[in-house]
N, C-alpha and C. Protein backbone atom coordinates (compact mmCIF):
# COMPACT_ATOMS: atom_id res chain seq x y z
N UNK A 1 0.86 -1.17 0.00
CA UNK A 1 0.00 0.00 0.00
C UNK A 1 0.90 1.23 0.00
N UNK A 2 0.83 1.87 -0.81
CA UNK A 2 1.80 3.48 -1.35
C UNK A 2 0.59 4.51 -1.13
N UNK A 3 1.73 5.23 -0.51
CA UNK A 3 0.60 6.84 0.01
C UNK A 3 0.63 7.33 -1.64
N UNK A 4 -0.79 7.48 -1.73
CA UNK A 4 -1.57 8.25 -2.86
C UNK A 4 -1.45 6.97 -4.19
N UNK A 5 -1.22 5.83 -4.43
CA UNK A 5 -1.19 5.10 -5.30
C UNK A 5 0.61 4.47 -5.75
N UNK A 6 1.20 5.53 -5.03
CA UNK A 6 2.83 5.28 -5.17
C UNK A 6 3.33 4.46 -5.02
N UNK A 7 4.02 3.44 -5.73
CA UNK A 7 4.78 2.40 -5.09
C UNK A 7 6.34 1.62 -5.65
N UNK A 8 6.57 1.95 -4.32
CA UNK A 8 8.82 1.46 -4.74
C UNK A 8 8.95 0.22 -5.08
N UNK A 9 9.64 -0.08 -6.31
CA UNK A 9 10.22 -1.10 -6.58
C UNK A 9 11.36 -1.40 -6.28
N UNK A 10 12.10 -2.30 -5.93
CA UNK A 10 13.35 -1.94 -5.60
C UNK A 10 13.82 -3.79 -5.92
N UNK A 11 14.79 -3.77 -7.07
CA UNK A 11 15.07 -5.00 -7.39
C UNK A 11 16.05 -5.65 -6.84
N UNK A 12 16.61 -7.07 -6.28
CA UNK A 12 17.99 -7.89 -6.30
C UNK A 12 18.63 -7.72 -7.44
N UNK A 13 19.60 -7.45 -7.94
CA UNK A 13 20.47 -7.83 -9.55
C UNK A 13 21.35 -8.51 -9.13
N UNK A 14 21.25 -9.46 -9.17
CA UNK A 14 23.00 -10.25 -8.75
C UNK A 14 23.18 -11.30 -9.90
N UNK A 15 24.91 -11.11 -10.39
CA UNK A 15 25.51 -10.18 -9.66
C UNK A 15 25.02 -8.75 -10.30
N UNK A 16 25.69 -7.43 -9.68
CA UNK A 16 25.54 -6.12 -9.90
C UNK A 16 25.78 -5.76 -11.73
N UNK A 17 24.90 -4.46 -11.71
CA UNK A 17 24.52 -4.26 -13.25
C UNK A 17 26.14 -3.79 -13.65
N UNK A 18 26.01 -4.29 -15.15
CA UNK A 18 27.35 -3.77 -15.92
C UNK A 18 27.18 -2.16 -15.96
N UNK A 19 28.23 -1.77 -16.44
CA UNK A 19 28.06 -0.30 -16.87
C UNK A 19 27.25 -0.29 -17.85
N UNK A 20 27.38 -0.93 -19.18
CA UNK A 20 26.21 -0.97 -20.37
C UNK A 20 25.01 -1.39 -20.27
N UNK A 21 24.81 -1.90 -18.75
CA UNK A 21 22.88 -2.68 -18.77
C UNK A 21 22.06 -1.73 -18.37
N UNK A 22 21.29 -1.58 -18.92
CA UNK A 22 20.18 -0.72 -18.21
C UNK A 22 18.40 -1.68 -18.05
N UNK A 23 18.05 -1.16 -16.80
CA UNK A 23 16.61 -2.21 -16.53
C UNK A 23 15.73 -1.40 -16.97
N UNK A 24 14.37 -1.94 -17.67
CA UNK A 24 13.35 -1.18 -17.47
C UNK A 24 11.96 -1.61 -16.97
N UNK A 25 11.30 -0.98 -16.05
CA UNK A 25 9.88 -1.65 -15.60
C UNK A 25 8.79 -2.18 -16.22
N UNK A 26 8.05 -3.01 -16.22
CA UNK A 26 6.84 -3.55 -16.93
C UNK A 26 5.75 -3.26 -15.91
N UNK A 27 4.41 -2.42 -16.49
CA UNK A 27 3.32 -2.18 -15.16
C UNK A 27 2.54 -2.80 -16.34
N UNK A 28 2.11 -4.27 -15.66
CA UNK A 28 0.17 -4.50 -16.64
C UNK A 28 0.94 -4.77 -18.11
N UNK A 29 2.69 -5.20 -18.68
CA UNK A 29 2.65 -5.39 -19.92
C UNK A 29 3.44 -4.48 -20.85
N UNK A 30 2.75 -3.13 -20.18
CA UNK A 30 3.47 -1.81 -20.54
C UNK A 30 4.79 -1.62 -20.44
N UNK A 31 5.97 -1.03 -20.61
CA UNK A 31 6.80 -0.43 -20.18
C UNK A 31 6.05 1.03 -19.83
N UNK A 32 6.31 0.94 -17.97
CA UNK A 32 6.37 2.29 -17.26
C UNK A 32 7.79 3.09 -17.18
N UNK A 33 8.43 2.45 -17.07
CA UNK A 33 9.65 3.30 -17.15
C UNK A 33 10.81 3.45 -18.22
N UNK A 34 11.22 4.12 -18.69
CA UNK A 34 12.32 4.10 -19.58
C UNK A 34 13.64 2.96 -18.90
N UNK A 35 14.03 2.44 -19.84
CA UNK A 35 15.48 2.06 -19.35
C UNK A 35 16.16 3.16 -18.89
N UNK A 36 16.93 2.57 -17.86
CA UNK A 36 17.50 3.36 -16.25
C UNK A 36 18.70 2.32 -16.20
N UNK A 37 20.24 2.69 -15.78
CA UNK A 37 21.14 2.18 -14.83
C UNK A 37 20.79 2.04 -13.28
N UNK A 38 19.56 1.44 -13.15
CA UNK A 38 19.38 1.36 -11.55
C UNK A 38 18.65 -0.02 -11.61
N UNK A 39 18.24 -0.05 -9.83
CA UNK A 39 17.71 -1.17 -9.27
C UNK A 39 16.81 -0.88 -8.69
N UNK A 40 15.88 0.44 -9.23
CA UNK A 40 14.80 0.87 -7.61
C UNK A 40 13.97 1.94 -8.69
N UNK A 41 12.98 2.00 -8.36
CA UNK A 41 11.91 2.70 -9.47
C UNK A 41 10.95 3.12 -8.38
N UNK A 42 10.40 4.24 -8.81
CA UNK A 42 9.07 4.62 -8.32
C UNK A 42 7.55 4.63 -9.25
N UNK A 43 6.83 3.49 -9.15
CA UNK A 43 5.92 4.51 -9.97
C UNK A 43 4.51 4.81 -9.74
N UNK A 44 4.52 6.43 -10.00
CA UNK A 44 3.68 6.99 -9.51
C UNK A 44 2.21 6.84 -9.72
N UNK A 45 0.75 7.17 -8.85
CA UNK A 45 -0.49 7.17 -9.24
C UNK A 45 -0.88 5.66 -10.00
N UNK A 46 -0.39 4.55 -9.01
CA UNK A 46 -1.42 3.75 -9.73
C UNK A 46 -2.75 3.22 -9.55
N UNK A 47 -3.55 2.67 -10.33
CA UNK A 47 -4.95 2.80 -9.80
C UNK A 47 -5.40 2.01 -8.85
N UNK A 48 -6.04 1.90 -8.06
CA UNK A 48 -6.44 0.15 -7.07
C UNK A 48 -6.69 -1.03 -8.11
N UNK A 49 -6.50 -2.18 -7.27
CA UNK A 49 -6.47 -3.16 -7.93
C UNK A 49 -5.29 -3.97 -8.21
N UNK A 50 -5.72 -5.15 -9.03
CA UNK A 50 -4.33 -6.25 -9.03
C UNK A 50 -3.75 -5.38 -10.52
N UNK A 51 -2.08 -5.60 -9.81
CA UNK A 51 -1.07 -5.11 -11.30
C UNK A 51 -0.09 -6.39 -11.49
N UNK A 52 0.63 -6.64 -12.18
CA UNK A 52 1.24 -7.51 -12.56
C UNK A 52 3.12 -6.56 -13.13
N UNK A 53 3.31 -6.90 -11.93
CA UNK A 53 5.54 -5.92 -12.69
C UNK A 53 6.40 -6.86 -13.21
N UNK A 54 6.95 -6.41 -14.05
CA UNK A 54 8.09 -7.51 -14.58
C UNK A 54 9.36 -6.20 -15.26
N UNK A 55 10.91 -6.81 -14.39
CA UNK A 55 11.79 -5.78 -15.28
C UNK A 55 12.05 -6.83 -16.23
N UNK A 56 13.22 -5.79 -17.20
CA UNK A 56 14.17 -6.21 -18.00
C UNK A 56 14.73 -5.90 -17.80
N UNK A 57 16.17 -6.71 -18.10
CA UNK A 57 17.64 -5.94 -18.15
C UNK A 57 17.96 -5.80 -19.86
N UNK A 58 18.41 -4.98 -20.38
CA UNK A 58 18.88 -4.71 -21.54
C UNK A 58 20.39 -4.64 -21.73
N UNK A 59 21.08 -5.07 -22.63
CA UNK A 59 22.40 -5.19 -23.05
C UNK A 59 22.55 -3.80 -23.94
N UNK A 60 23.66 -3.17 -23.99
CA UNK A 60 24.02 -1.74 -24.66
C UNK A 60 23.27 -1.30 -26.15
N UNK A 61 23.30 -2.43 -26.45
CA UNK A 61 22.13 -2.33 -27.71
C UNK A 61 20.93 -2.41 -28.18
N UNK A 62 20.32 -2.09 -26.44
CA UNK A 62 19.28 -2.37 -25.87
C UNK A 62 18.05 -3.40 -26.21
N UNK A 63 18.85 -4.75 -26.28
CA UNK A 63 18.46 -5.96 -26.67
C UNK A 63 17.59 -6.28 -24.99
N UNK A 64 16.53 -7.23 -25.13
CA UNK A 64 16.09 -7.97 -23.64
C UNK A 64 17.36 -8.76 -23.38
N UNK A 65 18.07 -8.94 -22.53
CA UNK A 65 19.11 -9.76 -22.13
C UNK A 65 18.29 -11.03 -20.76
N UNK A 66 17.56 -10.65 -20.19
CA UNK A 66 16.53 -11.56 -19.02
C UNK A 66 15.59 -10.40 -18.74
N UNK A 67 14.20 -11.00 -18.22
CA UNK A 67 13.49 -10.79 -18.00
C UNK A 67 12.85 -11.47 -16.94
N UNK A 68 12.22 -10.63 -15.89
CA UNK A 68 12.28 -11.80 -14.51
C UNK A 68 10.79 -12.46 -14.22
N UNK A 69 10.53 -13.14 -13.75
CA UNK A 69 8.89 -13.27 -13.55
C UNK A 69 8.23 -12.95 -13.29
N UNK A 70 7.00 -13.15 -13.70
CA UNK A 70 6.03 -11.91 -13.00
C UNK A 70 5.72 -11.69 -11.59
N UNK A 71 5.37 -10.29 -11.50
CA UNK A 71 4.76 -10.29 -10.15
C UNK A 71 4.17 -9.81 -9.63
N UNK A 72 2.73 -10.92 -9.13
CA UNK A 72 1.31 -9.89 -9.02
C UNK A 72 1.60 -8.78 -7.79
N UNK A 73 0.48 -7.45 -8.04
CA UNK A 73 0.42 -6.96 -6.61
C UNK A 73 -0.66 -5.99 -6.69
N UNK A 74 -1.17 -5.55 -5.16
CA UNK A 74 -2.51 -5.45 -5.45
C UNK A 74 -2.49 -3.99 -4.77
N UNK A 75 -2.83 -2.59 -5.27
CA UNK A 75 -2.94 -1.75 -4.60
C UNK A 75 -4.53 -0.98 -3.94
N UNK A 76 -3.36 -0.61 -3.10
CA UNK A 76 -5.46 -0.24 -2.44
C UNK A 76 -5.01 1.08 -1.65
N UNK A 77 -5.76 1.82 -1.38
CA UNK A 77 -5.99 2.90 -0.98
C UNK A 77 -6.68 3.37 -0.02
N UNK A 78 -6.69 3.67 1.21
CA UNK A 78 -7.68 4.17 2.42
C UNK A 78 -8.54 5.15 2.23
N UNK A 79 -9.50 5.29 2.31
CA UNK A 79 -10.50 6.34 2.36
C UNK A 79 -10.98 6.90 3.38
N UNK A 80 -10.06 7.95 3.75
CA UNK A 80 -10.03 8.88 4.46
C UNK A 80 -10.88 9.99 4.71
N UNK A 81 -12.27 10.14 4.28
CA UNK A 81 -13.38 11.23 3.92
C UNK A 81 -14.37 9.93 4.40
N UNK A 82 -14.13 8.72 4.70
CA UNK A 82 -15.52 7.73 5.34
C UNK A 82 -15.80 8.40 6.75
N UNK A 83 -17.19 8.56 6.39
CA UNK A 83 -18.08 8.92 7.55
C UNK A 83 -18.00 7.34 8.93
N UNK A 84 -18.02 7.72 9.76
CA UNK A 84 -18.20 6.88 11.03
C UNK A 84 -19.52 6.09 10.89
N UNK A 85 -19.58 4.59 10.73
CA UNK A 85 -20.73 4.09 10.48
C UNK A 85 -21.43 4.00 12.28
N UNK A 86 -22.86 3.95 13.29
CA UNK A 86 -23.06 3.84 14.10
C UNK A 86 -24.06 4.66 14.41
């Protein structure tokens, strides 16, 4: 659960990324993020409900080099404006 829909990814790479690899995020299929030299993503405003993330790592010629398995996850949101039932 991410305040306002937000939520950190933050990957294992082992071993550690080359200088030429760059990862990029999968939200639902999509690429959400551009290829990045990192291991940790934010991404912002997503809607409630089940999502499904998957990175890639890319080789300098920004080929898929692996791709990791999927992985469900389910965001939800508090509603903070609910009246007191009683």
């Amino acid at each position: 659960m991410g305040a306002a829909g937000n939520i950190a990814v933050d990957l294992g790479i082992e071993p550690g990324l080359r200088e030429d690899h760059r990862v990029r995020l999968l939200v639902d299929g999509q690429v959400s993020q551009s290829a990045m030299h990192t291991s940790a993503f934010m991404v912002p405003n997503m809607n409630p409900g089940e999502h499904v993330l998957q990175a890639e790592l890319l080789d300098a010629g920004g080929e898929v080099r692996h791709r990791t398995s999927p992985v469900t996850i389910y965001v939800l949101r508090a509603n903070v404006n609910r009246q007191p039932s009683g």
